[in-house]
PDB file of N, CA and C in Angstrom:
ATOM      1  N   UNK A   1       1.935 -20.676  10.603  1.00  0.00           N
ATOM      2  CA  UNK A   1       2.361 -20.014  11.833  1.00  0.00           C
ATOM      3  C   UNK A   1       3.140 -18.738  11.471  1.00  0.00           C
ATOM      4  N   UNK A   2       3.219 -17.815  12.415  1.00  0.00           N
ATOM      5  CA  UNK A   2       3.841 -16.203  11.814  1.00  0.00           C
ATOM      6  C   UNK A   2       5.037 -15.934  12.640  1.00  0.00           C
ATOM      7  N   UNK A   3       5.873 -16.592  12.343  1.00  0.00           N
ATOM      8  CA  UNK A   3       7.280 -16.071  12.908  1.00  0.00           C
ATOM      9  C   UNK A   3       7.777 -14.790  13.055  1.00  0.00           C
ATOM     10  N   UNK A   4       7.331 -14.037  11.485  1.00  0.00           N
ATOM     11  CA  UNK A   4       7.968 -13.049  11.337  1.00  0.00           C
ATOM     12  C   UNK A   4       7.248 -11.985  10.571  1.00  0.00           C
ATOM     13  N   UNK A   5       6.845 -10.389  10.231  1.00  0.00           N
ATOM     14  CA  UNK A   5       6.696 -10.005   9.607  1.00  0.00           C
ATOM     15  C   UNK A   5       6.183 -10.226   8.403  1.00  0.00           C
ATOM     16  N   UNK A   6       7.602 -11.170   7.829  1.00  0.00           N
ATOM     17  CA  UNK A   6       7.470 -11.717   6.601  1.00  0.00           C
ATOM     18  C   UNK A   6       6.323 -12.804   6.090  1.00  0.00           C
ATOM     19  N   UNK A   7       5.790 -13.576   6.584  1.00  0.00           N
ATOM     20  CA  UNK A   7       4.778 -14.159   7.074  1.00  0.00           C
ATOM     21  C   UNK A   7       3.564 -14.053   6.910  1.00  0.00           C
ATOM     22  N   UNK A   8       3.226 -12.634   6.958  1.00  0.00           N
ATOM     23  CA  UNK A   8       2.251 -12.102   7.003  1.00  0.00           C
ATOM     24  C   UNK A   8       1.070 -11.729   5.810  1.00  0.00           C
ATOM     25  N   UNK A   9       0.396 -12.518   5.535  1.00  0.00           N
ATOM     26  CA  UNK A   9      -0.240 -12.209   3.921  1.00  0.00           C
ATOM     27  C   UNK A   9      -0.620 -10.961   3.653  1.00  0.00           C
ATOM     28  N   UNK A  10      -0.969 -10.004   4.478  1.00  0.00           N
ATOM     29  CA  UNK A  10      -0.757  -8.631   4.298  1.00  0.00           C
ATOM     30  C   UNK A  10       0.322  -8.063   3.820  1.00  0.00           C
ATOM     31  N   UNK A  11       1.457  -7.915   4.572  1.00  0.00           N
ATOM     32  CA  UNK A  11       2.750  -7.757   3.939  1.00  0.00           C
ATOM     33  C   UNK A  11       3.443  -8.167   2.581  1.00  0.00           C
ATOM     34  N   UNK A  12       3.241  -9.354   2.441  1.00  0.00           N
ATOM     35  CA  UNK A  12       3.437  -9.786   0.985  1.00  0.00           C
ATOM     36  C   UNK A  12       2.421  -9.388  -0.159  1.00  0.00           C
ATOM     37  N   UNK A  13       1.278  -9.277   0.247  1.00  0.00           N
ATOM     38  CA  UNK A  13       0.253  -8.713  -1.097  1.00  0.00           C
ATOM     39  C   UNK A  13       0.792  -7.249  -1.259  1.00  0.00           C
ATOM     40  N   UNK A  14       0.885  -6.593   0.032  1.00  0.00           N
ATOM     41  CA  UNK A  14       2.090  -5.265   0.070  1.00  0.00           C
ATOM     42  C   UNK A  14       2.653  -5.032  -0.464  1.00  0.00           C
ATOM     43  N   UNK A  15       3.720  -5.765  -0.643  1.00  0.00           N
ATOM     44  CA  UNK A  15       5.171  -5.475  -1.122  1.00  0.00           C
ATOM     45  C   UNK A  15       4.433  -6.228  -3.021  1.00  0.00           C
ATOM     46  N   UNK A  16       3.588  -6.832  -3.322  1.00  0.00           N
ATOM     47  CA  UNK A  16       3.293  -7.042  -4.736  1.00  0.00           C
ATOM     48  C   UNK A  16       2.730  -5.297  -4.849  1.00  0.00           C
ATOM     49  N   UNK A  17       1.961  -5.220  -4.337  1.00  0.00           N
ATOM     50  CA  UNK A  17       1.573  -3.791  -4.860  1.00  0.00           C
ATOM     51  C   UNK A  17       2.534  -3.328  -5.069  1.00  0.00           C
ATOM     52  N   UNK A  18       3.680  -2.811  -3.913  1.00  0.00           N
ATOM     53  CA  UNK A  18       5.058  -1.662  -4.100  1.00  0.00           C
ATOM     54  C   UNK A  18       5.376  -2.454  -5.532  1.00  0.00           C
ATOM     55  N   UNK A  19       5.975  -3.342  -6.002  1.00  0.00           N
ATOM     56  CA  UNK A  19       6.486  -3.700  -7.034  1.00  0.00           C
ATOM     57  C   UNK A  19       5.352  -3.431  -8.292  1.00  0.00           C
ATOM     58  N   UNK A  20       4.294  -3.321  -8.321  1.00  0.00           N
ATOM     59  CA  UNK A  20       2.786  -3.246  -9.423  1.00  0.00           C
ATOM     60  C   UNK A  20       3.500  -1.744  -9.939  1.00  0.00           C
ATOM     61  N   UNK A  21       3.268  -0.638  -8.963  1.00  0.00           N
ATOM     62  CA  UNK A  21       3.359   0.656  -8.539  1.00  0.00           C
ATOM     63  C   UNK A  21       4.926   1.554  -9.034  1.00  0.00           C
ATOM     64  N   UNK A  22       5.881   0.445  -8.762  1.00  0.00           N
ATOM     65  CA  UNK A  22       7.384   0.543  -9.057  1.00  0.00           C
ATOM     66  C   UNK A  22       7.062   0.521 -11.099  1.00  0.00           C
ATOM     67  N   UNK A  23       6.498  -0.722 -11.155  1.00  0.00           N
ATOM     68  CA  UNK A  23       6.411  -0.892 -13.048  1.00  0.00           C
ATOM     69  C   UNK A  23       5.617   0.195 -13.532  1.00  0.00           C
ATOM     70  N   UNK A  24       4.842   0.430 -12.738  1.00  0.00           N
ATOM     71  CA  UNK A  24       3.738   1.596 -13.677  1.00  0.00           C
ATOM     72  C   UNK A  24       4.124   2.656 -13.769  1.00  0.00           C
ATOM     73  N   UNK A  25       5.018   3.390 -12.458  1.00  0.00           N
ATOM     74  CA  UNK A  25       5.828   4.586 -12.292  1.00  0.00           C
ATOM     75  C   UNK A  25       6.547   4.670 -13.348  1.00  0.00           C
ATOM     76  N   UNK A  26       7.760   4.126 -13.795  1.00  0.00           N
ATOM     77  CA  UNK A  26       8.312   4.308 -15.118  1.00  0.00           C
ATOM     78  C   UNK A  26       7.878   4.630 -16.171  1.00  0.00           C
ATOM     79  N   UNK A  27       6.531   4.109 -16.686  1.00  0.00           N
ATOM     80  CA  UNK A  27       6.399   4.867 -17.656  1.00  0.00           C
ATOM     81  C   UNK A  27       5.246   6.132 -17.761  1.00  0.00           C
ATOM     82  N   UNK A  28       4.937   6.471 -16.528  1.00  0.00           N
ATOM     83  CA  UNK A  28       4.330   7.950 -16.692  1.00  0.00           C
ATOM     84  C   UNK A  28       5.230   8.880 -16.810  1.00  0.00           C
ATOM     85  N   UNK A  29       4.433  10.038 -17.266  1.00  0.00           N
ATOM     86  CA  UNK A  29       5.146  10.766 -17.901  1.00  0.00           C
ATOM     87  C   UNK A  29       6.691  11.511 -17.651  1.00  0.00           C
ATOM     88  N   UNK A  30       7.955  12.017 -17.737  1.00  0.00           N
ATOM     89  CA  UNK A  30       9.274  12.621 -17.111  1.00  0.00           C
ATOM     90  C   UNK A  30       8.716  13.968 -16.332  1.00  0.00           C
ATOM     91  N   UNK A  31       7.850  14.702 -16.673  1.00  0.00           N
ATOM     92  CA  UNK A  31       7.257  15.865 -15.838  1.00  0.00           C
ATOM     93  C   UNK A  31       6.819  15.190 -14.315  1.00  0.00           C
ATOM     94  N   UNK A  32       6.409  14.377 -14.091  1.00  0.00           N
ATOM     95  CA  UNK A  32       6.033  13.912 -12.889  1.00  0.00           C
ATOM     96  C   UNK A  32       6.469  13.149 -12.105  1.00  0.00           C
ATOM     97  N   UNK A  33       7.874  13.238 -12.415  1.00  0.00           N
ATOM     98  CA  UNK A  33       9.103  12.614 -12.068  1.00  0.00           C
ATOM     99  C   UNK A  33       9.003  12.941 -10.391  1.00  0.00           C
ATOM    100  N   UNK A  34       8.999  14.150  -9.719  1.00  0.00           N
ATOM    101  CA  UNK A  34       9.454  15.042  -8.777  1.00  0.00           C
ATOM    102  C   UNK A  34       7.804  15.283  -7.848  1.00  0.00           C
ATOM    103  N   UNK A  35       6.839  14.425  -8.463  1.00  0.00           N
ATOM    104  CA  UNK A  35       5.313  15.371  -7.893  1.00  0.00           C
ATOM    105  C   UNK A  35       5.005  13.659  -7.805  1.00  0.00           C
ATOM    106  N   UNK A  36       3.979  13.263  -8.452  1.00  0.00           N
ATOM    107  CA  UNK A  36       3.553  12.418  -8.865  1.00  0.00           C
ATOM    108  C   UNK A  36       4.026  10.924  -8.770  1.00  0.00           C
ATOM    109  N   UNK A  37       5.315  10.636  -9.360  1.00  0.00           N
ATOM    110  CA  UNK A  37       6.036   9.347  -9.220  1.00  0.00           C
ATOM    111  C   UNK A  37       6.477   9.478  -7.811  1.00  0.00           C
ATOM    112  N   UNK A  38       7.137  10.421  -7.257  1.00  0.00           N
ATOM    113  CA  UNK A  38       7.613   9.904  -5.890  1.00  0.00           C
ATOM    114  C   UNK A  38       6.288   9.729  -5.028  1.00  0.00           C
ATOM    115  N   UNK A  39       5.172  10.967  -5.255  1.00  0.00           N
ATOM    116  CA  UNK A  39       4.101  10.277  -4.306  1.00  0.00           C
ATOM    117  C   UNK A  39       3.776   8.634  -4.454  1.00  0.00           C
ATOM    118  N   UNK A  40       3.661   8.639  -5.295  1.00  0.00           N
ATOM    119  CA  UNK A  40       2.880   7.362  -5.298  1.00  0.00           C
ATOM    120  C   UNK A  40       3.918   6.219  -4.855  1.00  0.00           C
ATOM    121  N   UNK A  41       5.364   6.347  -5.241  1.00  0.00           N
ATOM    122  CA  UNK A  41       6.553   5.357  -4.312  1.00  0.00           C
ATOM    123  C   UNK A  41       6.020   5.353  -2.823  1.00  0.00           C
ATOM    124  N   UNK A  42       6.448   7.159  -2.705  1.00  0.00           N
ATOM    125  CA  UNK A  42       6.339   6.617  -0.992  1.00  0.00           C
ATOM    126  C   UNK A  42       5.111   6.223  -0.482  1.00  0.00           C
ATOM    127  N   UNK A  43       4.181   6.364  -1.021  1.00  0.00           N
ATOM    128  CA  UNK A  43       2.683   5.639  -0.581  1.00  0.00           C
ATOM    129  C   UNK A  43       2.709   4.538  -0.530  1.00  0.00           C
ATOM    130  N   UNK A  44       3.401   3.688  -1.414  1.00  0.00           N
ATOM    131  CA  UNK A  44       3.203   2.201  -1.487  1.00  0.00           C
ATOM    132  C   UNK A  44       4.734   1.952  -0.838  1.00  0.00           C
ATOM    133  N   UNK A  45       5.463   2.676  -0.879  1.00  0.00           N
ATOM    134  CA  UNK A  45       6.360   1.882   0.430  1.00  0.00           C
ATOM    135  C   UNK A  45       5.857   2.199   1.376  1.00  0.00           C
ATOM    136  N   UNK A  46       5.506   2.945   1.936  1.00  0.00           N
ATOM    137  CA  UNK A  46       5.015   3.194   3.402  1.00  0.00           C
ATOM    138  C   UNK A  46       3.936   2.403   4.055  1.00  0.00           C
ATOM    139  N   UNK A  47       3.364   1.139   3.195  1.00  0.00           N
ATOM    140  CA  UNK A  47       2.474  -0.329   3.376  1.00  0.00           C
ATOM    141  C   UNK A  47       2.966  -0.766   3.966  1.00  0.00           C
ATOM    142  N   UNK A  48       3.925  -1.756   3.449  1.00  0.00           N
ATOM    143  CA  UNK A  48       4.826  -2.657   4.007  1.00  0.00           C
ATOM    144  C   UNK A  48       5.578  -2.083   5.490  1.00  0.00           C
ATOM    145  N   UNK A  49       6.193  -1.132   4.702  1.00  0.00           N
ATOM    146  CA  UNK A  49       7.842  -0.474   5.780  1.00  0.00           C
ATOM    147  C   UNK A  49       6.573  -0.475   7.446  1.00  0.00           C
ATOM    148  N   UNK A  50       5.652   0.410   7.062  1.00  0.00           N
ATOM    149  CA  UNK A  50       4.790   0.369   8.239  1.00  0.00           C
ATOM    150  C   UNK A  50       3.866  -1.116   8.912  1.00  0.00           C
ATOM    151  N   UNK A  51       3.718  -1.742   8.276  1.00  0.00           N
ATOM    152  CA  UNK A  51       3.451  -3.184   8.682  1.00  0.00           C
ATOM    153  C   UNK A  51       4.500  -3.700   9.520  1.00  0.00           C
ATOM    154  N   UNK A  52       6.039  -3.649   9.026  1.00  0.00           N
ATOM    155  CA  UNK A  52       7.046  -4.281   9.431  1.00  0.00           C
ATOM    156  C   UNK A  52       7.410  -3.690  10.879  1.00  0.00           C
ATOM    157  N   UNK A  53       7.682  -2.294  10.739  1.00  0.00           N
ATOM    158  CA  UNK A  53       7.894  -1.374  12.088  1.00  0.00           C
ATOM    159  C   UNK A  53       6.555  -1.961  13.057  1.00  0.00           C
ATOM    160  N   UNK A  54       5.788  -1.683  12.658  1.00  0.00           N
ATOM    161  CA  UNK A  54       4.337  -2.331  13.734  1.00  0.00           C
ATOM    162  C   UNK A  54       4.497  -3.177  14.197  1.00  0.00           C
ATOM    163  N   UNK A  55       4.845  -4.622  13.511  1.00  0.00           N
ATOM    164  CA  UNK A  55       5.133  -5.491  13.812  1.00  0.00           C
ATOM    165  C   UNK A  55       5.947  -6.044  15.136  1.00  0.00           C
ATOM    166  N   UNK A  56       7.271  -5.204  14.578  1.00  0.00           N
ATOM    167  CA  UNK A  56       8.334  -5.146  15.492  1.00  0.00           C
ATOM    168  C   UNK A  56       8.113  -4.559  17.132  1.00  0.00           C
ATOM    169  N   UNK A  57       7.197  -3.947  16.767  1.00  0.00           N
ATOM    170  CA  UNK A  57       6.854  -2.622  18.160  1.00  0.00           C
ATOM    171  C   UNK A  57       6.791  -3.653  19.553  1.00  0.00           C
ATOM    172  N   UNK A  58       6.577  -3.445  20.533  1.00  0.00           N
ATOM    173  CA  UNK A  58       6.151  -3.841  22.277  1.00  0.00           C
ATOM    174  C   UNK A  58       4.895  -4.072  22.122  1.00  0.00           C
ATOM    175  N   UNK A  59       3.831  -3.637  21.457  1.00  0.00           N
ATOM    176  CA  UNK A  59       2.485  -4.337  21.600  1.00  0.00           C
ATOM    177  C   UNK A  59       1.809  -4.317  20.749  1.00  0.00           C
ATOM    178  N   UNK A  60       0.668  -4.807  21.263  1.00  0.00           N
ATOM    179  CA  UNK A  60      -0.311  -4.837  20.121  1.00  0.00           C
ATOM    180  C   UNK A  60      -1.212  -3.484  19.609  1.00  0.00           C
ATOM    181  N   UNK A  61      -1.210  -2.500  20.696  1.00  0.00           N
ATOM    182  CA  UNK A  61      -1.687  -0.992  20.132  1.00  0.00           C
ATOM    183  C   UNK A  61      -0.835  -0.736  19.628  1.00  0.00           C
ATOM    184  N   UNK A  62       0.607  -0.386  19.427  1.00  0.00           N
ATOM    185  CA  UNK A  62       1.604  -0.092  18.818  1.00  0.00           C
ATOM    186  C   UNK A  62       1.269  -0.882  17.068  1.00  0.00           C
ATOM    187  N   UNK A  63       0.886  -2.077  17.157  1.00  0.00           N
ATOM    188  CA  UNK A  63       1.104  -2.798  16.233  1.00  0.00           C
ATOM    189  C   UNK A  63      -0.334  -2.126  15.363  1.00  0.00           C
ATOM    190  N   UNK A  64      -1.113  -1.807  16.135  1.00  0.00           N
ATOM    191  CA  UNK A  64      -2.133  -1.816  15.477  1.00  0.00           C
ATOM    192  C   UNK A  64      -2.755  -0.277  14.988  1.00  0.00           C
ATOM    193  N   UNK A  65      -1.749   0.727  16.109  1.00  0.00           N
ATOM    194  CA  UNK A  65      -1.255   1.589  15.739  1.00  0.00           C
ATOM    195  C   UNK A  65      -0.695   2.536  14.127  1.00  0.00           C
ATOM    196  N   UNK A  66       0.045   1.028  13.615  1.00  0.00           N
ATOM    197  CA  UNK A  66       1.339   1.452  12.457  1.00  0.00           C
ATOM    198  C   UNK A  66      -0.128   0.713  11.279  1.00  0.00           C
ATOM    199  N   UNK A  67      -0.672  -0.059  11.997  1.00  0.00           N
ATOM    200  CA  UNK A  67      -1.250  -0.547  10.702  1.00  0.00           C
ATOM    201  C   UNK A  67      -2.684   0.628  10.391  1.00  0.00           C
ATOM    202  N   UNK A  68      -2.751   1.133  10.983  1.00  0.00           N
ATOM    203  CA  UNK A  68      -3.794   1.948  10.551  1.00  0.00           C
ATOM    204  C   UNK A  68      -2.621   3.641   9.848  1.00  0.00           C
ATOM    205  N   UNK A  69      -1.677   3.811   9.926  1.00  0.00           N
ATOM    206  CA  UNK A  69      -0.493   4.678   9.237  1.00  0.00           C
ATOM    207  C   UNK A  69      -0.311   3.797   8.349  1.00  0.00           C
ATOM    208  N   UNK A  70      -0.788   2.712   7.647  1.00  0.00           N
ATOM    209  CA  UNK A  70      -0.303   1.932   6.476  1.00  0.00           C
ATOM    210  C   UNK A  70      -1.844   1.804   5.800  1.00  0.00           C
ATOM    211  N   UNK A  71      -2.671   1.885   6.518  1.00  0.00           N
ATOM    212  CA  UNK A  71      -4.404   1.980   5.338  1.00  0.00           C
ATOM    213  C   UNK A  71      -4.300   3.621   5.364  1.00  0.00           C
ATOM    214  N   UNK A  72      -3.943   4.411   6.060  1.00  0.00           N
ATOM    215  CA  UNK A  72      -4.162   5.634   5.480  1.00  0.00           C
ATOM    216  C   UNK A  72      -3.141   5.815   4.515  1.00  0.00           C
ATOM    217  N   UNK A  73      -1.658   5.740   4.089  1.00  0.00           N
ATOM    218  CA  UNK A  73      -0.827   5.188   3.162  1.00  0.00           C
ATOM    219  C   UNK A  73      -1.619   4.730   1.845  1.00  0.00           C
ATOM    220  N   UNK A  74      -2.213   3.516   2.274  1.00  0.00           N
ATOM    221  CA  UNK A  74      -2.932   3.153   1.285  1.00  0.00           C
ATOM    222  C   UNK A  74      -3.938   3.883   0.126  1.00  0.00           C
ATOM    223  N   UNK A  75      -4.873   4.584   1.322  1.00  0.00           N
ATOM    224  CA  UNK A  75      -5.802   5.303   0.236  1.00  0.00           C
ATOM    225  C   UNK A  75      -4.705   6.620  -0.095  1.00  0.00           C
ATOM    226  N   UNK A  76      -3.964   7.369   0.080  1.00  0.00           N
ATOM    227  CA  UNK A  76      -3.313   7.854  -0.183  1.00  0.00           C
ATOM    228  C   UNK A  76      -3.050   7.788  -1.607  1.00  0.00           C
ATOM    229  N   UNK A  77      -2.354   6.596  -1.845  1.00  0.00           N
ATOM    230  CA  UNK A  77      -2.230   5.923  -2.939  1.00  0.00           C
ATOM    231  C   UNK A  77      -3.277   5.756  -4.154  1.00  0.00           C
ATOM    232  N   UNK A  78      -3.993   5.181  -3.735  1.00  0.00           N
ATOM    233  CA  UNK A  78      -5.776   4.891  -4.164  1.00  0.00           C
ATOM    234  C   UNK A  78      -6.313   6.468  -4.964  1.00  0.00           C
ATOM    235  N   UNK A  79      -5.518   7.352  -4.094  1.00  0.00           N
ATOM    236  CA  UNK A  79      -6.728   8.570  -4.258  1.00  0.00           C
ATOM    237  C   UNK A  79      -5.158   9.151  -6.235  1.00  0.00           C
ATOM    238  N   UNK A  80      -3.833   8.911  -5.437  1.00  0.00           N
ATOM    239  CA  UNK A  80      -3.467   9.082  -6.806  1.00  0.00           C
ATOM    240  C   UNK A  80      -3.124   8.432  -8.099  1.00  0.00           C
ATOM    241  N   UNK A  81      -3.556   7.245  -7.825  1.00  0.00           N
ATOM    242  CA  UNK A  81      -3.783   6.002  -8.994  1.00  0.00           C
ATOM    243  C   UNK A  81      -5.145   6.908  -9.623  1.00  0.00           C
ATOM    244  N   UNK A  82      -6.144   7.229  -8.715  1.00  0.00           N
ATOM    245  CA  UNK A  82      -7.233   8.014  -9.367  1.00  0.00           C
ATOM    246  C   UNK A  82      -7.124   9.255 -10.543  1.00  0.00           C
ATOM    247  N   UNK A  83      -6.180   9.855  -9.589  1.00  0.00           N
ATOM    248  CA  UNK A  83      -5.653  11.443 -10.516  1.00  0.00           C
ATOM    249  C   UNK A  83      -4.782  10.719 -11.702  1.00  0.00           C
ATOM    250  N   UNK A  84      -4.317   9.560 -11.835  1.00  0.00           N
ATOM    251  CA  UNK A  84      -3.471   9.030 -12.874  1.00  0.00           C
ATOM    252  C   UNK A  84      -4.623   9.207 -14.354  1.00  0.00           C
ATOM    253  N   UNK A  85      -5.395   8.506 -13.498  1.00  0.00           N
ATOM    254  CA  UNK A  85      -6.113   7.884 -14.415  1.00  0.00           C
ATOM    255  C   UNK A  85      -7.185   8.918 -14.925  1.00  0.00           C
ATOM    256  N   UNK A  86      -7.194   9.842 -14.417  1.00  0.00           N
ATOM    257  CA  UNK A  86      -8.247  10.694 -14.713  1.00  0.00           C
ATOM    258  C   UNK A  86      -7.438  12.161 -15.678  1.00  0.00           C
ATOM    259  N   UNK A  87      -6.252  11.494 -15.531  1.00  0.00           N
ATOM    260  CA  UNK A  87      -4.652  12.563 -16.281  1.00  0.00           C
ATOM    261  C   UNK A  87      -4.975  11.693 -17.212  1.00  0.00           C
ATOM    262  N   UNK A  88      -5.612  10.737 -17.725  1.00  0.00           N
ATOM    263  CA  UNK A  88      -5.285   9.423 -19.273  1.00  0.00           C
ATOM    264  C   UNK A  88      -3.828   9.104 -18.901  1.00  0.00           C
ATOM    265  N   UNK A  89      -3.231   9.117 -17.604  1.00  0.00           N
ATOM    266  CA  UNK A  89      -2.258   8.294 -17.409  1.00  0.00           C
ATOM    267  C   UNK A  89      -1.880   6.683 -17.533  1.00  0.00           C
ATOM    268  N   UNK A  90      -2.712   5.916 -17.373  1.00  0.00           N
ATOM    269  CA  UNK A  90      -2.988   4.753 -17.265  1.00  0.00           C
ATOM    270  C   UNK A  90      -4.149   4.089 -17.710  1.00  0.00           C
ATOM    271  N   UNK A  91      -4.627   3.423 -18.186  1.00  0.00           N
ATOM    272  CA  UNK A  91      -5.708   2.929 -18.661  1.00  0.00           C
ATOM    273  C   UNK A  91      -6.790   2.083 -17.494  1.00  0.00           C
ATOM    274  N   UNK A  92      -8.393   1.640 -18.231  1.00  0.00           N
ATOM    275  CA  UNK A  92      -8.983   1.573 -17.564  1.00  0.00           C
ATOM    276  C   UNK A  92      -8.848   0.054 -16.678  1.00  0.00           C
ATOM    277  N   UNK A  93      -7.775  -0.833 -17.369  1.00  0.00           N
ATOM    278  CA  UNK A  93      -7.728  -2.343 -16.827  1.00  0.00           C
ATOM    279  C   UNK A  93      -6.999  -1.837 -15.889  1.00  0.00           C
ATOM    280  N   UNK A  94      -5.846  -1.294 -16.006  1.00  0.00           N
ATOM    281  CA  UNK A  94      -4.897  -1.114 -15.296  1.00  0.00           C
ATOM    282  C   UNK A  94      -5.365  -0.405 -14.207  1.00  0.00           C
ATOM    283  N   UNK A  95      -6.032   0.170 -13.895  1.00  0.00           N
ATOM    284  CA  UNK A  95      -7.084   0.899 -13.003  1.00  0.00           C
ATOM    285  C   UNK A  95      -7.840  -0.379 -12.055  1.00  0.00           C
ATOM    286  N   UNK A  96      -8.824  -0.696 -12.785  1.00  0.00           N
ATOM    287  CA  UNK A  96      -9.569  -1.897 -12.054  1.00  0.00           C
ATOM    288  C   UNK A  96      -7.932  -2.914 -11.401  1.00  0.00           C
ATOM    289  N   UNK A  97      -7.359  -3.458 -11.601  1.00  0.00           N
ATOM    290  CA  UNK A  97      -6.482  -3.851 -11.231  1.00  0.00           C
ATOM    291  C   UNK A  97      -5.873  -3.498 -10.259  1.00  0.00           C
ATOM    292  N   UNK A  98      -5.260  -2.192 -10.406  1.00  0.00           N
ATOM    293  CA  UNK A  98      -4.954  -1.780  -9.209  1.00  0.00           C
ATOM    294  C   UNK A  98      -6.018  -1.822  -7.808  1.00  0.00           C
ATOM    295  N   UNK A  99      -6.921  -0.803  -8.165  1.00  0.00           N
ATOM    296  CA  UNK A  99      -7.891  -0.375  -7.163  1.00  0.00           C
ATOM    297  C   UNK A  99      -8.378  -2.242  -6.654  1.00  0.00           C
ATOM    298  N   UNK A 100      -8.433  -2.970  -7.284  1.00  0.00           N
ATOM    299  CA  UNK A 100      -8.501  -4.593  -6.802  1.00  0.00           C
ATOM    300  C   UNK A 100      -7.499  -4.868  -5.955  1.00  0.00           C
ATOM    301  N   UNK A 101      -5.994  -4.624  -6.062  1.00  0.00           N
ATOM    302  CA  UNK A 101      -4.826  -4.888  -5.151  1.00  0.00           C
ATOM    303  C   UNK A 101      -5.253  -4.136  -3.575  1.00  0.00           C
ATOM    304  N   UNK A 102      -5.328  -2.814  -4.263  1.00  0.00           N
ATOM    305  CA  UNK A 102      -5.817  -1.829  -3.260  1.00  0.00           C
ATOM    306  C   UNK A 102      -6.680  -1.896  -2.071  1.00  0.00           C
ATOM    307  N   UNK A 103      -7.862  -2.992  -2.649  1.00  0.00           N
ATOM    308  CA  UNK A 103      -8.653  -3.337  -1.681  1.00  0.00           C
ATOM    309  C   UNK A 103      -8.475  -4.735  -0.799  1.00  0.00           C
ATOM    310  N   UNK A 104      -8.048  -5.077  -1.756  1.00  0.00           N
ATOM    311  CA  UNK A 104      -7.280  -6.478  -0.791  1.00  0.00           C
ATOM    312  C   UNK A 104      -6.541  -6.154   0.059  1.00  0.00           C
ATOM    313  N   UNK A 105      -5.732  -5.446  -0.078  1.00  0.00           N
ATOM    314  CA  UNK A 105      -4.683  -5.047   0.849  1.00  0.00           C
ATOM    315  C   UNK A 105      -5.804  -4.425   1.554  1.00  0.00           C
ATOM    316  N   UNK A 106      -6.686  -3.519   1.925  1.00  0.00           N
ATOM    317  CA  UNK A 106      -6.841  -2.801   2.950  1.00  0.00           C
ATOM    318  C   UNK A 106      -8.337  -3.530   3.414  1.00  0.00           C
ATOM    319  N   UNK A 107      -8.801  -4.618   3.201  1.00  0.00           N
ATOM    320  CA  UNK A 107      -9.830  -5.698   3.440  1.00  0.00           C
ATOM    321  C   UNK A 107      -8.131  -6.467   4.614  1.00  0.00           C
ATOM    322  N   UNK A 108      -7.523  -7.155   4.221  1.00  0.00           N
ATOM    323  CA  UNK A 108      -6.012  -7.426   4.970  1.00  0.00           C
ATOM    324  C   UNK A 108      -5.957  -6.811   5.880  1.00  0.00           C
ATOM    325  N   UNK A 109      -5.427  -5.532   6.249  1.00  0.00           N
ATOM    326  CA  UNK A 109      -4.890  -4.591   7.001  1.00  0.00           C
ATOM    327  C   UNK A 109      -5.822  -4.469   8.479  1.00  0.00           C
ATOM    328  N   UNK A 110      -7.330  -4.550   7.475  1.00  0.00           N
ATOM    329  CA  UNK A 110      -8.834  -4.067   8.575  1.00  0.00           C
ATOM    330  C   UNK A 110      -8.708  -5.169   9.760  1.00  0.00           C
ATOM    331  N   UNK A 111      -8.397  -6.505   8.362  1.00  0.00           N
ATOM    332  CA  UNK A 111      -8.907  -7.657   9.214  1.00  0.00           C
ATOM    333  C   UNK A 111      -7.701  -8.083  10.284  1.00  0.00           C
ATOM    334  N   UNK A 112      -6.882  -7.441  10.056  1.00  0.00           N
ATOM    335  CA  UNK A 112      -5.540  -8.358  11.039  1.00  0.00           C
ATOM    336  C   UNK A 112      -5.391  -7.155  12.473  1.00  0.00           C
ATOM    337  N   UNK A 113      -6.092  -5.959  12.064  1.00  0.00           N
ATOM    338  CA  UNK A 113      -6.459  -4.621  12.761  1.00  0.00           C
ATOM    339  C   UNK A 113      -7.261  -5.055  13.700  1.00  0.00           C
ATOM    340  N   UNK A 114      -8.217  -5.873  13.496  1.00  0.00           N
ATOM    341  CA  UNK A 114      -9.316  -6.097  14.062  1.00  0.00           C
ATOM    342  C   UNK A 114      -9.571  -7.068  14.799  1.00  0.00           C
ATOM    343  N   UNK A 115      -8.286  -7.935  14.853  1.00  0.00           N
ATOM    344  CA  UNK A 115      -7.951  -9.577  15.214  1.00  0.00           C
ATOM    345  C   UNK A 115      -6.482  -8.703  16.490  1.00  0.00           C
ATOM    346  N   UNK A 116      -5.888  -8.128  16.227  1.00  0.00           N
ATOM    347  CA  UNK A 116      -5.443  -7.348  17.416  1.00  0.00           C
ATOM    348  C   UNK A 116      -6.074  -6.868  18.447  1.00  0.00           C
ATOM    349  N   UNK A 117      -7.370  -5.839  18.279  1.00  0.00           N
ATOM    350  CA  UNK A 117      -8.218  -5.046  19.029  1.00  0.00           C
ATOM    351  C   UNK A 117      -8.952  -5.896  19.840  1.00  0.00           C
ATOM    352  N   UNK A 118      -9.224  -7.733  19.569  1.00  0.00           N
ATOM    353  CA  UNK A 118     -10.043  -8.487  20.164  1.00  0.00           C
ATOM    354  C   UNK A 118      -9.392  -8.702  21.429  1.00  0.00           C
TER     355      UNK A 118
END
């Protein structure tokens, strides 16, 4: 049953990504401290944080609203895990891995999107 936000298997595969995203940030490179590392933070916070606000909202367009500002978030993300990797930032597991989180989460997002709209 979904009491809360928290609840939500979207949200929690979420917030594993923000934390995936948090470990990998550290060790790219100190030049991309200011470009690069913060994009990709606020991309993957802006999953969750926007799930939660949706959540909270008066309805279900509202709700369903924030969750489509959290799959565009997403590929956001997606598109600079790409430029990482195409910098030899990250390697190729670590890649498949991600882009696997990536899609779960936004296979998640579609489907709970789409269970609103009914």
């Amino acid at each position: 049953m979904i009491n809360d936000y928290k609840d939500l298997i979207v949200w929690q595969k979420s917030m594993d990504l923000t934390y995936e995203i948090y470990k990998i940030t550290k060790f790219l490179p100190s030049e991309e401290r200011f470009c690069l590392i913060d994009q990709m933070r606020r991309a993957v916070i802006s999953v969750p944080s926007n799930i939660a606000e949706g959540y909270g909202r008066s309805s279900k367009n509202e709700f369903s609203r924030f969750l489509s500002i959290a799959h565009g978030s997403l590929r956001e993300l997606e598109t600079q895990i790409l430029i990482c990797e195409k910098l030899n930032y990250i390697d190729k597991q670590t890649l498949k891995n991600l882009l696997s989180n990536i899609s779960e989460v936004g296979r998640l997002l579609g489907g709970l999107k789409s269970k609103l709209n009914k």
